[in-house]
N, C-alpha and C. Protein backbone atom coordinates (compact mmCIF):
# COMPACT_ATOMS: atom_id res chain seq x y z
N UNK A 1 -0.72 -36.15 180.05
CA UNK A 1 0.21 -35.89 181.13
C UNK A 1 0.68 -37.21 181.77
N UNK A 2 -0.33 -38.18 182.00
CA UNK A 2 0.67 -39.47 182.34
C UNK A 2 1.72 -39.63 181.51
N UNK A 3 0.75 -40.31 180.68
CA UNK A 3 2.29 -40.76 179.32
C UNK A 3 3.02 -39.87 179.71
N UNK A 4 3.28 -38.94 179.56
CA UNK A 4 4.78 -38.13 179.54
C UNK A 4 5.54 -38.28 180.82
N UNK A 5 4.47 -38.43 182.22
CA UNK A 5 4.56 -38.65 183.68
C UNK A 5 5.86 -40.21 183.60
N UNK A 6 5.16 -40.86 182.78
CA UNK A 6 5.56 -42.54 182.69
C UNK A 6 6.41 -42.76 181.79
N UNK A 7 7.00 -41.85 181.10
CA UNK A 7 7.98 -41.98 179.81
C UNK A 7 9.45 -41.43 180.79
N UNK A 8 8.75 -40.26 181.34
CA UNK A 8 10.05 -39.95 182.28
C UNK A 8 10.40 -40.71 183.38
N UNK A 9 9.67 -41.43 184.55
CA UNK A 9 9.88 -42.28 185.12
C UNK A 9 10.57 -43.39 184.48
N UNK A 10 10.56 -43.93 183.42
CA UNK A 10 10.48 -45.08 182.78
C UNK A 10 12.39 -44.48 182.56
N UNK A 11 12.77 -43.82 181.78
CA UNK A 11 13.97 -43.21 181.29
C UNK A 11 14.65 -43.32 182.89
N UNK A 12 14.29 -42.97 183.64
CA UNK A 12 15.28 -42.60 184.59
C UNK A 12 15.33 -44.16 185.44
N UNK A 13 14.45 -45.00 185.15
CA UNK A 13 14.77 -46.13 185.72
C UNK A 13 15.69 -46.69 184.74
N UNK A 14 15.44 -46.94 183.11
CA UNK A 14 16.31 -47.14 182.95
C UNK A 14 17.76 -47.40 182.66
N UNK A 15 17.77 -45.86 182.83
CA UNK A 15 19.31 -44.83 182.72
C UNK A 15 19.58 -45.28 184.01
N UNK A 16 18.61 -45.26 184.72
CA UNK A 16 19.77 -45.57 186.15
C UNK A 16 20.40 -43.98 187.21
N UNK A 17 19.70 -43.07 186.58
CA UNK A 17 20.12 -41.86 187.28
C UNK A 17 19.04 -41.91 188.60
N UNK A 18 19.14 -40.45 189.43
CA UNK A 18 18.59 -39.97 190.55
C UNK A 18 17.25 -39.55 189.98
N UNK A 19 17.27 -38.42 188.87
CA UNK A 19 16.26 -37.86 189.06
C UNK A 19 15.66 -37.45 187.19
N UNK A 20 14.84 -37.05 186.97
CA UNK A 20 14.61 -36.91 185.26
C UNK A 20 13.42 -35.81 185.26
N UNK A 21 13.62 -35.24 184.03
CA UNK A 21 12.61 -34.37 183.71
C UNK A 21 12.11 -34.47 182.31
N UNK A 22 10.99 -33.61 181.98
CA UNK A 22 10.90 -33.64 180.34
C UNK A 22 10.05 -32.18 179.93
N UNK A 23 10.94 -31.19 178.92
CA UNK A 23 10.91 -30.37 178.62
C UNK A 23 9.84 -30.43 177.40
N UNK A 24 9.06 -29.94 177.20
CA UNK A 24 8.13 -29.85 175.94
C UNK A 24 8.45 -28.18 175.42
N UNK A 25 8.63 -28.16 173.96
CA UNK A 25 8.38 -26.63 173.71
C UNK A 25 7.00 -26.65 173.07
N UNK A 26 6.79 -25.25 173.05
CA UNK A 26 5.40 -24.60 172.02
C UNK A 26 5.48 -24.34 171.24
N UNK A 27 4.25 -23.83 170.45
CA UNK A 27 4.51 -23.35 168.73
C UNK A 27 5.41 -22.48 168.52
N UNK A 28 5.82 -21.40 169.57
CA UNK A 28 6.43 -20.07 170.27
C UNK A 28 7.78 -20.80 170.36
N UNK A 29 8.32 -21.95 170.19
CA UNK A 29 9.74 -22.53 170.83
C UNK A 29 9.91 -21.97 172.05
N UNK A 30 8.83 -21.60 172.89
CA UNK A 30 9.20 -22.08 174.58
C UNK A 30 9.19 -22.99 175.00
N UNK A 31 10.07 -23.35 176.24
CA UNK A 31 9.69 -24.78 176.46
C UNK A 31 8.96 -24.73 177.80
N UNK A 32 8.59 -25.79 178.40
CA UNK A 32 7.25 -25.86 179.33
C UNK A 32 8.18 -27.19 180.31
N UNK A 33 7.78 -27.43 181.50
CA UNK A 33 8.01 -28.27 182.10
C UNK A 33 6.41 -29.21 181.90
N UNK A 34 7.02 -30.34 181.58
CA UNK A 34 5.84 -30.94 181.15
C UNK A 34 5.82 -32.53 182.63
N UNK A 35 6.88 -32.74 182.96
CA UNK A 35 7.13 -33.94 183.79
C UNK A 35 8.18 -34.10 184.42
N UNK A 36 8.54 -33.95 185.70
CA UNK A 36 9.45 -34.74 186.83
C UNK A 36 9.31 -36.14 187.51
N UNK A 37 10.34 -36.80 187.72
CA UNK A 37 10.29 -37.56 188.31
C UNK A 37 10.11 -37.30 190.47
N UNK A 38 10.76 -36.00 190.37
CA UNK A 38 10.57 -35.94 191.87
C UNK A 38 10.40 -33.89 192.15
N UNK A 39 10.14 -33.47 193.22
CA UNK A 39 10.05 -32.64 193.35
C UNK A 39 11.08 -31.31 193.05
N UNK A 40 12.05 -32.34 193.87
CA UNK A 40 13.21 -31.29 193.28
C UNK A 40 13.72 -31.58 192.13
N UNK A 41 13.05 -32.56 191.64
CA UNK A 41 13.91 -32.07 190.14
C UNK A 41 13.03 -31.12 188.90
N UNK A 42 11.75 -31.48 189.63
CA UNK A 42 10.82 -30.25 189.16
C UNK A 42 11.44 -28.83 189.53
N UNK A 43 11.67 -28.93 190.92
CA UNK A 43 12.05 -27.17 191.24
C UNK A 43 13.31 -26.80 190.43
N UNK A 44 14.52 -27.57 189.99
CA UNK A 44 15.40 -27.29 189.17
C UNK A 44 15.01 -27.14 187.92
N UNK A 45 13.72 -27.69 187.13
CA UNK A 45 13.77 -27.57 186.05
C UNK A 45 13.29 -26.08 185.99
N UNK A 46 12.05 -26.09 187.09
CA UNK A 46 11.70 -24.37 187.12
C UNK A 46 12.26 -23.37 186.81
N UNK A 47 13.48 -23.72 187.07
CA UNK A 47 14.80 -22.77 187.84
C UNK A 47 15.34 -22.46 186.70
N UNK A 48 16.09 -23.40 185.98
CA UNK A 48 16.52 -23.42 185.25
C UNK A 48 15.63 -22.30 184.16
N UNK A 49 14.46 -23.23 183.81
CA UNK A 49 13.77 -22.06 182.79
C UNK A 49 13.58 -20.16 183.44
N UNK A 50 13.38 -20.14 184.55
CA UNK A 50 13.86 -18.65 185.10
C UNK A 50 15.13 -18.27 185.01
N UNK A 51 16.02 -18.95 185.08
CA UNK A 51 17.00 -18.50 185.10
C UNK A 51 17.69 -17.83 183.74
N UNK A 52 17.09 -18.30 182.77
CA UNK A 52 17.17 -18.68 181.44
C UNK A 52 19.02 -19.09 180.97
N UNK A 53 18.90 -20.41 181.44
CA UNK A 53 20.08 -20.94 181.41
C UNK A 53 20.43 -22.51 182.10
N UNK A 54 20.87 -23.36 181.59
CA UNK A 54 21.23 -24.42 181.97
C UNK A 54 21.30 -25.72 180.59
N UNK A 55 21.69 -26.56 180.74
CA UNK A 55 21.75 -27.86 179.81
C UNK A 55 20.82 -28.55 179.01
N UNK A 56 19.40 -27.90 179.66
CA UNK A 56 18.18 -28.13 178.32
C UNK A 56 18.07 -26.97 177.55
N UNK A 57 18.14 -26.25 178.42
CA UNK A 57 17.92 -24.78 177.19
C UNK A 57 19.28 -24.82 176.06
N UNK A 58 20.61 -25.08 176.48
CA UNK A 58 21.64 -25.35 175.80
C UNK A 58 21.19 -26.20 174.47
N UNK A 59 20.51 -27.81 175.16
CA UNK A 59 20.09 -28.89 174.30
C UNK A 59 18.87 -28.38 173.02
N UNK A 60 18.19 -27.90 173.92
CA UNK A 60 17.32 -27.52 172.79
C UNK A 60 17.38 -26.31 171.48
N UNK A 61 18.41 -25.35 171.87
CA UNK A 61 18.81 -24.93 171.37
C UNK A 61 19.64 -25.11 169.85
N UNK A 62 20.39 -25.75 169.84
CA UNK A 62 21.92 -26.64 169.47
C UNK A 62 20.78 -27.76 168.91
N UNK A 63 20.02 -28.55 169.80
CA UNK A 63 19.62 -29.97 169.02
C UNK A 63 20.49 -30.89 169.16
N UNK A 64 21.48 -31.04 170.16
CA UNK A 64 22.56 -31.62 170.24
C UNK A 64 22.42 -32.04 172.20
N UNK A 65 23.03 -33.25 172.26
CA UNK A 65 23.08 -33.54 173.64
C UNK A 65 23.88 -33.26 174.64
N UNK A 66 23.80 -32.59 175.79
CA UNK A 66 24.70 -32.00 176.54
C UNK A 66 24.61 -32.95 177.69
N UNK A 67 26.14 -33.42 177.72
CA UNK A 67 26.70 -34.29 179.19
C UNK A 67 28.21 -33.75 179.74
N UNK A 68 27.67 -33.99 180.89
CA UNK A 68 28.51 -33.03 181.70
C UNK A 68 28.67 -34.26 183.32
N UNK A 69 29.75 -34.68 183.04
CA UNK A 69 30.26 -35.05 183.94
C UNK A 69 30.36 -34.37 185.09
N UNK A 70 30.87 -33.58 185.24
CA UNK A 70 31.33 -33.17 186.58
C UNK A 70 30.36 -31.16 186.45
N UNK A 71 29.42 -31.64 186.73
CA UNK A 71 29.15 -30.71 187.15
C UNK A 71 29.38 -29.20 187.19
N UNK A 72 29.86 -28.62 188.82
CA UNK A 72 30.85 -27.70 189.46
C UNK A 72 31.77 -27.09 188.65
N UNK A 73 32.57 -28.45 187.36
CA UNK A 73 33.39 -27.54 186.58
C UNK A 73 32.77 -26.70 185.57
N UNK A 74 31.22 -26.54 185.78
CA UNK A 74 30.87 -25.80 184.14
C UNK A 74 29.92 -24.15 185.19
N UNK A 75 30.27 -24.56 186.17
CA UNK A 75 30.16 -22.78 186.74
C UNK A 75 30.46 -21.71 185.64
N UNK A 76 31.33 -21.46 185.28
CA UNK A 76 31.10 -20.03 184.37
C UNK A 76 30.18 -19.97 183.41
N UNK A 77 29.84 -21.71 182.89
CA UNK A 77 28.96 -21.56 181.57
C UNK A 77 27.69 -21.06 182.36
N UNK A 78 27.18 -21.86 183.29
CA UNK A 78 25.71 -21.68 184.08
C UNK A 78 26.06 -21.01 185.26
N UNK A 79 26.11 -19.96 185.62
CA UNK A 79 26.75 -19.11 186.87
C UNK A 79 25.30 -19.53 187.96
N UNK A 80 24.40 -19.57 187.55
CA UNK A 80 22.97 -20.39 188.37
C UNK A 80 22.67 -20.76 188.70
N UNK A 81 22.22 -21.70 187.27
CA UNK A 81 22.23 -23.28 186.89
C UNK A 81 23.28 -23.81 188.13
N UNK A 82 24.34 -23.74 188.06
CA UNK A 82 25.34 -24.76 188.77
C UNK A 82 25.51 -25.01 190.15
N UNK A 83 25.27 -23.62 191.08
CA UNK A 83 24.57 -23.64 192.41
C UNK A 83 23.80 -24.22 192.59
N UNK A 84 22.44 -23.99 191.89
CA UNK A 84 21.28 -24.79 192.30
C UNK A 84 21.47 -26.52 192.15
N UNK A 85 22.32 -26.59 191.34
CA UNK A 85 21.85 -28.03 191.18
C UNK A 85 22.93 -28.71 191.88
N UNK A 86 23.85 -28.17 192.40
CA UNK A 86 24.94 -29.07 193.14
C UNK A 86 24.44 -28.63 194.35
N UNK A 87 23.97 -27.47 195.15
CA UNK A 87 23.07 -27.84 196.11
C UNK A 87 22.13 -28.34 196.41
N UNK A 88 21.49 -29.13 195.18
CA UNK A 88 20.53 -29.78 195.58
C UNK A 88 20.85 -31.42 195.41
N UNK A 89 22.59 -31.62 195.40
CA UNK A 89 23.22 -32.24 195.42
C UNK A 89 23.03 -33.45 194.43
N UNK A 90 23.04 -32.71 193.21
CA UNK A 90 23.95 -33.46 191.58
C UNK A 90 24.70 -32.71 191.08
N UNK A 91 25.62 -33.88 190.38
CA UNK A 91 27.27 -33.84 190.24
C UNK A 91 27.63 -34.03 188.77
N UNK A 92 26.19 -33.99 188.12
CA UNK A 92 26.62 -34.57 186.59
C UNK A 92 24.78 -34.22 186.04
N UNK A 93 25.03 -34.08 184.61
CA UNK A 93 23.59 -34.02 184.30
C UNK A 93 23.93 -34.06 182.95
N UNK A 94 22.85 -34.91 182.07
CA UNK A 94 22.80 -35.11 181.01
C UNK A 94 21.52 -34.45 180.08
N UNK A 95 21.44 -33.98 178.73
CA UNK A 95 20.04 -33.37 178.13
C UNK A 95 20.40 -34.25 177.02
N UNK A 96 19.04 -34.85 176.75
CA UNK A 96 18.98 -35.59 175.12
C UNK A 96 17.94 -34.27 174.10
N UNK A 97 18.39 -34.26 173.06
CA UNK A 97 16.93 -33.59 172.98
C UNK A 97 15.96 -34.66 171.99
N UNK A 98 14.63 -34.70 172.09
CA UNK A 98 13.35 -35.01 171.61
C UNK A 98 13.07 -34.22 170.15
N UNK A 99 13.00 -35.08 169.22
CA UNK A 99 12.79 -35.30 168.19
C UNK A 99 11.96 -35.50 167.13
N UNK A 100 10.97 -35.18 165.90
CA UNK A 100 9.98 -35.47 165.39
C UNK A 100 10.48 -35.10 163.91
N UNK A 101 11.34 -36.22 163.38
CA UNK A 101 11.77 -35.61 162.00
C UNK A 101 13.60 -35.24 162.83
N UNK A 102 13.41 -33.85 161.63
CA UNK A 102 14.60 -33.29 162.20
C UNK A 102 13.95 -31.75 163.04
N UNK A 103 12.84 -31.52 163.03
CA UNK A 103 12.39 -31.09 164.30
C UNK A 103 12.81 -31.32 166.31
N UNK A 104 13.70 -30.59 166.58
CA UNK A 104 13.39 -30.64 168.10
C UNK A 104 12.18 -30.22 168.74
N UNK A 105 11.66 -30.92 169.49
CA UNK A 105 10.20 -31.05 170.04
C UNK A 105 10.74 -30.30 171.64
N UNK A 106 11.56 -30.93 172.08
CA UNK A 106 11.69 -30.60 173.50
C UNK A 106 13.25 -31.33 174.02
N UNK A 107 13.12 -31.52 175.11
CA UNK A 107 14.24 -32.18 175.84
C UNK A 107 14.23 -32.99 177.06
N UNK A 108 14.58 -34.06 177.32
CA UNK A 108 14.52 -35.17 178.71
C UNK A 108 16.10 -35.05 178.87
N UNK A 109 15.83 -34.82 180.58
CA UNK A 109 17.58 -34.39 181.15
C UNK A 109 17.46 -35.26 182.47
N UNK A 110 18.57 -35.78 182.68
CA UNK A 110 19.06 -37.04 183.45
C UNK A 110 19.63 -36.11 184.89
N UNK A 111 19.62 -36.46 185.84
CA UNK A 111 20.50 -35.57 186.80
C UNK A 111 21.01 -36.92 187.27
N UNK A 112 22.70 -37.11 188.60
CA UNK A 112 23.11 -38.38 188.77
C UNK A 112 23.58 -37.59 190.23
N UNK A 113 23.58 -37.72 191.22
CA UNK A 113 24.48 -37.66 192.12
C UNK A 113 25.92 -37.93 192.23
C-alpha cells in the first residue's frame, strides 16, 4: 500500500495536477480504490465506482486513455460523475490505464482544477 500510496503522489507531482488516484482491478475485473492523493479525491473515486460510471471505468474498460478537458461538457456521458466532480471543483480529468503486457491491470486518473 505505500508503494502504490507513493507512485500516486509521485504522478501527480509530476503531472502537475490537483489531485490523483489509482484504480487496481481483481481477478473478477473489479476495480478497487487502491490510493489517493487527498481525501476528496478518494471520495470521488468512491463515487465514481458507485456510481458505476466515470473516466476510469471508461479507461479501463476500452484500455485506452480518457482526457477531457473541459469537464461540464461531458454531462450527458457521466450524468453523476460530472456533478460530483465539478463540485468538488475540477474542470478537467485525465485516466491512463495500467498495464502488464497487453493486460490492463487498473487505472491512475489525474483531476486539474
Amino acid at each position: 500500500m505505500e508503494l502504490l500510496t507513493e507512485l500516486t503522489e509521485r504522478s501527480a507531482a509530476l503531472l502537475d495536477v490537483e489531485a490523483a488516484g489509482l484504480l487496481l482491478a481483481d481477478p473478477r475485473r473489479d476495480l478497487h480504490l487502491m490510493a489517493a492523493t487527498s481525501e476528496q479525491s478518494r471520495e470521488l473515486e468512491l463515487f465514481q465506482l458507485q456510481a458505476d460510471e466515470g473516466p476510469c471505468l471508461d479507461c479501463y474498460a476500452t484500455g485506452r486513455p480518457v482526457s477531457i478537458a473541459d469537464l461540464p461538457a461531458q454531462q450527458r456521458r457521466w450524468p453523476r460523475f460530472v456533478p460530483a466532480a465539478t463540485e468538488a471543483g475540477f474542470a478537467s480529468v485525465h485516466a491512463v490505464p495500467m498495464r502488464a503486457a497487453s493486460t490492463v491491470l487498473g487505472v491512475v486518473r489525474e483531476l486539474c482544477r
